[in-house]
Protein backbone atom coordinates (compact mmCIF):
# COMPACT_ATOMS: atom_id res chain seq x y z
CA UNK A 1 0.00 0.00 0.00
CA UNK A 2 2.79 2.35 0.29
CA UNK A 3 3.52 5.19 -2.35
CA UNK A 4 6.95 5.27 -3.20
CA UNK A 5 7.39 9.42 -3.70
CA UNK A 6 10.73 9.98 -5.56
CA UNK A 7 12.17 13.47 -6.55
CA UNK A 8 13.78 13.36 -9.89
CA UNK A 9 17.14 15.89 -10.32
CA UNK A 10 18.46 16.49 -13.30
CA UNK A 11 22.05 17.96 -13.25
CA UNK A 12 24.84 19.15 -15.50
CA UNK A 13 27.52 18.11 -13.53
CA UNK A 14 29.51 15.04 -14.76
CA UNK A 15 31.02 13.72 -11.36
CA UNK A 16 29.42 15.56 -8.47
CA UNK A 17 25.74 15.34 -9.82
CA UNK A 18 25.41 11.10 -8.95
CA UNK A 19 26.69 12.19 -5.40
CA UNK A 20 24.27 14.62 -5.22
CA UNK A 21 21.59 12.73 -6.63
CA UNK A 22 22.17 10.13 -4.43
CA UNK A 23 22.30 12.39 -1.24
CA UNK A 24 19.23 14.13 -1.90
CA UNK A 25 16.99 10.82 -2.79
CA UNK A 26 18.25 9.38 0.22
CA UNK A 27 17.56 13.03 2.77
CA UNK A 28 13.94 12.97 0.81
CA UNK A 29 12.79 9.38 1.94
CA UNK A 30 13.78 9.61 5.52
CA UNK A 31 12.15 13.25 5.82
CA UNK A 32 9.14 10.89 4.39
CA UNK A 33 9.19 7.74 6.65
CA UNK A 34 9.48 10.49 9.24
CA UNK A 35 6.25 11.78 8.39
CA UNK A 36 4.50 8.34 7.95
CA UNK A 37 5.86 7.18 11.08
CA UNK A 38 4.20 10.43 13.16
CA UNK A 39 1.44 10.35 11.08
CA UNK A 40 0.97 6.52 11.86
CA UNK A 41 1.81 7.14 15.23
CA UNK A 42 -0.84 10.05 15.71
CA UNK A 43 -3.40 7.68 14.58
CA UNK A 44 -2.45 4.95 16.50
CA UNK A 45 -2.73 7.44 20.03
CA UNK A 46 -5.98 8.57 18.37
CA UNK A 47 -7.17 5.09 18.81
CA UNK A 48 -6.08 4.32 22.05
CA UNK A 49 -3.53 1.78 20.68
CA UNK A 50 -2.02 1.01 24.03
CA UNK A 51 -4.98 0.49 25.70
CA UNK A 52 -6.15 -2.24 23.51
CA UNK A 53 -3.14 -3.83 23.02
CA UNK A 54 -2.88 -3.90 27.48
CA UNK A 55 -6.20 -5.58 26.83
CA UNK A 56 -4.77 -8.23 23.86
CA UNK A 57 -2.41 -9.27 26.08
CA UNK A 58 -4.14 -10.01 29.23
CA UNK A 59 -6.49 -12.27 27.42
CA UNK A 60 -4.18 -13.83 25.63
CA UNK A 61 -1.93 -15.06 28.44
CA UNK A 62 -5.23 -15.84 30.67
CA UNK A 63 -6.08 -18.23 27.46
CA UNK A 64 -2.93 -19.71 27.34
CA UNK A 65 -2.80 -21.01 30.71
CA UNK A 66 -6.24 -22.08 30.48
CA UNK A 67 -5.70 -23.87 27.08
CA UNK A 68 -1.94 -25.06 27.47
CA UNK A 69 -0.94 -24.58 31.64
CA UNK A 70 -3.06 -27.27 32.83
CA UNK A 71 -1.56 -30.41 31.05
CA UNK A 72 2.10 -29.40 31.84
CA UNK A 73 4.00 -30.85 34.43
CA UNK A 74 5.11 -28.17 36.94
CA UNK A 75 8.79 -28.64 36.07
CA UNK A 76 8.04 -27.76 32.38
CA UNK A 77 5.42 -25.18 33.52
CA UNK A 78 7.53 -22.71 35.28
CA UNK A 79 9.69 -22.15 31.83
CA UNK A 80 6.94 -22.07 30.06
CA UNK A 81 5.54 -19.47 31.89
CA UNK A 82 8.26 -17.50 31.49
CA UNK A 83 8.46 -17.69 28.24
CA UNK A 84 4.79 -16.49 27.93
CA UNK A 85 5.10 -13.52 29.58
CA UNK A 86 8.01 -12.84 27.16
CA UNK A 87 5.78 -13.84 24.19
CA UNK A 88 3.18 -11.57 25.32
CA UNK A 89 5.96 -8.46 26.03
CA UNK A 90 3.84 -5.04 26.06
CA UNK A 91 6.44 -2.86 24.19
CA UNK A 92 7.16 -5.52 21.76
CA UNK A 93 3.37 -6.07 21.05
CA UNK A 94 2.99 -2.35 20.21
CA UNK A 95 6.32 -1.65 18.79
CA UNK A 96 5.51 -4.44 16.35
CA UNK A 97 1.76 -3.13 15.46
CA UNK A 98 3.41 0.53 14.86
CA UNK A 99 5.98 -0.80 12.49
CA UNK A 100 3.84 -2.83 10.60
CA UNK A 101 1.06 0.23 10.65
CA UNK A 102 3.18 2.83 9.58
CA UNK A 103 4.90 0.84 6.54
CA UNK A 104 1.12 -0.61 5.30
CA UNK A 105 -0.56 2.96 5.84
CA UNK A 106 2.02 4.78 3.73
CA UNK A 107 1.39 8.14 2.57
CA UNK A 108 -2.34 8.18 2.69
CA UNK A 109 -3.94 11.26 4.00
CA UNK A 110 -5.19 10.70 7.06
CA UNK A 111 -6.12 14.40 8.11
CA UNK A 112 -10.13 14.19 7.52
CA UNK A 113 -9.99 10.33 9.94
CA UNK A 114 -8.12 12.10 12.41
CA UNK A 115 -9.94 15.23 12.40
CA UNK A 116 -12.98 12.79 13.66
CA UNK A 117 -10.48 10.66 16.00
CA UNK A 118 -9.65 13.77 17.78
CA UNK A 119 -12.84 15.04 18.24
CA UNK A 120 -15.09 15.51 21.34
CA UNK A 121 -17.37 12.62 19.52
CA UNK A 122 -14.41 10.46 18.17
CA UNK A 123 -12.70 10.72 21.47
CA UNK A 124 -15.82 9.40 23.18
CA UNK A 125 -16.41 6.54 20.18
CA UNK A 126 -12.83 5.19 20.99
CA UNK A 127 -13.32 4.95 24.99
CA UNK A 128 -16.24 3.23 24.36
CA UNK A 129 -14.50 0.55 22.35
CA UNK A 130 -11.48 0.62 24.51
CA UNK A 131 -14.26 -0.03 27.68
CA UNK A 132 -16.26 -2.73 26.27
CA UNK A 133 -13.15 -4.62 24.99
CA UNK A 134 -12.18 -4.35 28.90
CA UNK A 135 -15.85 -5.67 29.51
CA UNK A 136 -15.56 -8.27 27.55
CA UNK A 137 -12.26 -9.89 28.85
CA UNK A 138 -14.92 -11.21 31.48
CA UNK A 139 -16.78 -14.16 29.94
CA UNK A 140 -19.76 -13.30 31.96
CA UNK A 141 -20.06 -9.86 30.62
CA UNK A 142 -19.45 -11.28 27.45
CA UNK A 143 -21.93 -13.82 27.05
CA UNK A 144 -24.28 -11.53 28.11
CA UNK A 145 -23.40 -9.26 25.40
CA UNK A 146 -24.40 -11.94 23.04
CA UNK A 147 -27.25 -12.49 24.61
CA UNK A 148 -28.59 -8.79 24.21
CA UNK A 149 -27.65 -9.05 20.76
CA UNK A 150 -29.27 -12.43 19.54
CA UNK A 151 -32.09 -10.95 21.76
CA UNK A 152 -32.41 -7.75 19.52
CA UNK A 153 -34.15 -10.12 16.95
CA UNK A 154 -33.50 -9.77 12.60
CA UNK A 155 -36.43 -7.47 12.69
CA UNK A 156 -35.00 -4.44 10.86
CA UNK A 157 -33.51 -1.34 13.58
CA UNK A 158 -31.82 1.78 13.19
CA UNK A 159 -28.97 1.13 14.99
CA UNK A 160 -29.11 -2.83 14.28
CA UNK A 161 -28.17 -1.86 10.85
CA UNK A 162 -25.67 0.84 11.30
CA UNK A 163 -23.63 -1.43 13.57
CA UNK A 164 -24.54 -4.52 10.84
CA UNK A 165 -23.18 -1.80 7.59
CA UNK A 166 -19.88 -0.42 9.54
CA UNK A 167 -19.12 -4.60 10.30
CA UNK A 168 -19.82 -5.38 6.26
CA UNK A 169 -18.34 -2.30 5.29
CA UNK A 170 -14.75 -2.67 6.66
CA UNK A 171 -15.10 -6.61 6.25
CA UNK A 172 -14.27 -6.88 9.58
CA UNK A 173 -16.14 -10.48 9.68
CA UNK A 174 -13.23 -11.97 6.82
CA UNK A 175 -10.36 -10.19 8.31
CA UNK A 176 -10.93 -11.12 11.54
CA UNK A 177 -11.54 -14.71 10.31
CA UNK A 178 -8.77 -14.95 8.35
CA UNK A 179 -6.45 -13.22 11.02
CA UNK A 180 -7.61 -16.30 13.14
CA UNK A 181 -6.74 -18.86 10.78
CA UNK A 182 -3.58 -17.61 10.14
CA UNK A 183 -2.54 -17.32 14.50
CA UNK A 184 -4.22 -21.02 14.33
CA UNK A 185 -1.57 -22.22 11.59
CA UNK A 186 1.00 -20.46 12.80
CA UNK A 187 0.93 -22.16 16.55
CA UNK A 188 1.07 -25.44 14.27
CA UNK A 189 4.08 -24.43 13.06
CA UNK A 190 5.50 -23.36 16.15
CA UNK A 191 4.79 -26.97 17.73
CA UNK A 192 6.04 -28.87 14.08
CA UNK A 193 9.32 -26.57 14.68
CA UNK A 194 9.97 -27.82 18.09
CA UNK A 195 9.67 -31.85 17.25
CA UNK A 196 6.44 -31.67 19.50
CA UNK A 197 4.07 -32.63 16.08
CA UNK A 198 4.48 -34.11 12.51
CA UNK A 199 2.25 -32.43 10.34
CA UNK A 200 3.07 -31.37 6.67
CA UNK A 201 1.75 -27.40 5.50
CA UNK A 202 -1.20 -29.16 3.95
CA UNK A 203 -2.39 -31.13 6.54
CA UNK A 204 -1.95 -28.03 9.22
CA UNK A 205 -4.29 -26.10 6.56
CA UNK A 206 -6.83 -28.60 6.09
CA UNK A 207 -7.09 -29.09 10.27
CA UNK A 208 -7.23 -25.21 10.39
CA UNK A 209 -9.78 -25.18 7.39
CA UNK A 210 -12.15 -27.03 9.23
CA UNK A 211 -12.70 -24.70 11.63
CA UNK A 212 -13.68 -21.67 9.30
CA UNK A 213 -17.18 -21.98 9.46
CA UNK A 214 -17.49 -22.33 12.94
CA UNK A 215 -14.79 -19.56 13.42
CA UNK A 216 -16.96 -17.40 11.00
CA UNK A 217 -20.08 -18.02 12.81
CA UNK A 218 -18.41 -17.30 16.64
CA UNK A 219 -16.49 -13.96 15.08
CA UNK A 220 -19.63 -13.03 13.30
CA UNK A 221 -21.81 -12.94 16.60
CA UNK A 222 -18.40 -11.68 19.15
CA UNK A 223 -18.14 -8.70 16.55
CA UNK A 224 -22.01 -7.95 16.72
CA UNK A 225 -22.44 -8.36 20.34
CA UNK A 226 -18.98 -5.75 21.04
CA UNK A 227 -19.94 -3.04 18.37
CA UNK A 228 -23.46 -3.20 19.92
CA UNK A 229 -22.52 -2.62 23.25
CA UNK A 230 -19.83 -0.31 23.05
CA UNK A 231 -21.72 1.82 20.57
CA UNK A 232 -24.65 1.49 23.10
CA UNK A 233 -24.81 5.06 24.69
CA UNK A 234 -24.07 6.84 20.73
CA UNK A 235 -26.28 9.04 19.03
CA UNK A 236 -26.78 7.41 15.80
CA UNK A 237 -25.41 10.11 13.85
CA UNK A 238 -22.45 9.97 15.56
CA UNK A 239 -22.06 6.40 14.47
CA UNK A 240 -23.49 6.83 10.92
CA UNK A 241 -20.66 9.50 10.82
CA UNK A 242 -17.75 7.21 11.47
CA UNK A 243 -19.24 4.46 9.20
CA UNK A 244 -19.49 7.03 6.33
CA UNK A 245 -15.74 7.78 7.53
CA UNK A 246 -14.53 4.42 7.36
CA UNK A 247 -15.65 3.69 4.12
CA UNK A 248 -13.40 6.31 2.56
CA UNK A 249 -10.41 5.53 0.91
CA UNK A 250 -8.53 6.94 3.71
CA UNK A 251 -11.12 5.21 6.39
CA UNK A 252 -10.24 1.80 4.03
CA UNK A 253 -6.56 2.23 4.18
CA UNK A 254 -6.60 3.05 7.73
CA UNK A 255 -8.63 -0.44 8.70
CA UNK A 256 -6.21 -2.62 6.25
CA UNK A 257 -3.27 -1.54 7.76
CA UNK A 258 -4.85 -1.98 11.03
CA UNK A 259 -5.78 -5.82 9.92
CA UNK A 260 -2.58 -6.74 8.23
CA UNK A 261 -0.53 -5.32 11.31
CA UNK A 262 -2.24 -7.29 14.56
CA UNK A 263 -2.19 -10.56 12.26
CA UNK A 264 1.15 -9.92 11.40
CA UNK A 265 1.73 -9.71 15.49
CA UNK A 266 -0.34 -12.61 16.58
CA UNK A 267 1.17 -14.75 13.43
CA UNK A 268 4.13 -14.20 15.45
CA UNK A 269 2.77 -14.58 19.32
CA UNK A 270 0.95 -17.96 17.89
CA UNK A 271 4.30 -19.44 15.91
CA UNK A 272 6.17 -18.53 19.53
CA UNK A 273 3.68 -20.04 21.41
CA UNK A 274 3.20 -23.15 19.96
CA UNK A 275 7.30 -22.99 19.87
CA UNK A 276 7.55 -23.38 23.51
CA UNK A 277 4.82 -25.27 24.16
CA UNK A 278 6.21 -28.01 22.07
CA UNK A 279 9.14 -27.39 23.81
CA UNK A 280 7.70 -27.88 26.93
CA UNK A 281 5.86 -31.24 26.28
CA UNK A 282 8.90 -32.80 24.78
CA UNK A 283 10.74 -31.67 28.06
CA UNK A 284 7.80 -33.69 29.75
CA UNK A 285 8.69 -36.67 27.24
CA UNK A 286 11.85 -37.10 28.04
């Protein structure tokens, strides 16, 4: 998705024009990844990256021990732990997103989604996603999230089918899917890596593959259920505003490079994980 901007020089002189040439191309794209990278990093702020990612991690290391901690043996365990909370390392977790934001975001303009971000509405969107992500780390809350939702009925609602367009209009349904395929192969790769399984890439995908439609169906209703929550106390405008917004080409940009950089992070936290959790149940072999 990046834009490649290059100045073109044309000089007369035969031996110091290359040098200059070469100088000035070279000044020009770091004066430009300097831009991207605040511009990146503005939006990022504007949408409470930290706080989510705070969130990300918590669950994910709560899910790990409840998936993985209970069938080790304690010798094993303890390392293993360890190693988790490395895996699931704040500063890497957001220094990772940023990178990966910055580079697929580009040069787009971003001044009309930040003008919104920043904004006594925008603000007050973002904290309500930031607070009903929070929420929703507790399965209780969560689960009664779905149930308002499946509750609501198909029966057609105002803000039933804003919250339904912004979801179709960002594909947030397929990325989110697909993001969870891809951490799913990934751990299999992590535990082929560390002699723990014997699995070719084919076999990994079709065992991941046959998840997708129950994946699809569980993402489908989680994304509902948040969106309708956190978006609970908005006027409707408000949230017809950001819709319109994302579906911009700077709104579109903005939610791809949000997509491709967490799965590029949890392709790596899943590959780590199921790394030393191989690890640890060959320890337990020997």
């Amino acid at each position: 998705m990046n834009i490649l901007l290059r100045a073109l020089l044309i000089c007369s002189m035969l031996f110091a024009g290359p040098l200059v040439l070469a100088e000035s191309g070279q000044t020009e794209k770091t004066q430009i990844e300097i831009v991207q990278a605040e511009t990146a990093q503005a939006v990022l702020a504007a949408l409470a990256l930290s706080d989510i990612i705070e969130v990300m991690r918590l669950e994910g290391l709560a899910q790990a021990v409840d998936v993985t901690g209970g069938f080790l043996p304690s010798t094993a365990a303890v390392a293993w732990r360890r190693d988790l909370d490395a895996i699931y390392d704040v500063n890497w977790m957001k220094a990772t997103v940023a990178a990966h934001f910055a580079r697929e975001l580009g040069d787009a303009d971003m001044s009309d989604v930040l003008a919104f971000l920043t904004s006594t509405d925008g603000k007050r969107l973002v904290a309500l996603e930031v607070s009903a992500r929070q929420a929703m780390s507790d399965a209780s809350i969560e689960d009664a999230a779905r149930s308002v939702y499946r509750a609501s009925g198909d029966a057609s609602d105002a803000r039933r089918d804003l919250v339904a367009t912004f979801i179709s209009r960002n594909d947030m349904v397929a990325a989110n899917v697909e993001s969870a395929l891809h951490a799913s192969f990934s751990y299999y790769r992590g535990l082929r890596e560390s002699g723990a399984l014997e699995m070719s890439d084919r076999e990994i995908i079709e065992e991941v593959w046959a998840t997708e439609a129950e994946t699809r169906s569980d993402t489908s209703e989680w994304l509902h259920a948040f969106l309708w929550m956190a978006y609970a106390p908005l006027d409707n405008s408000v949230l017809a505003e950001y819709s319109a917004l994302s579906a911009t080409g700077a709104g579109q940009q903005m939610n791809k490079a949000l997509f491709a950089s967490f799965d590029q992070m949890f392709a790596e936290i899943f590959y780590a994980l199921g790394l030393t959790t191989g690890q640890a149940l060959q320890t337990q072999n020997l």
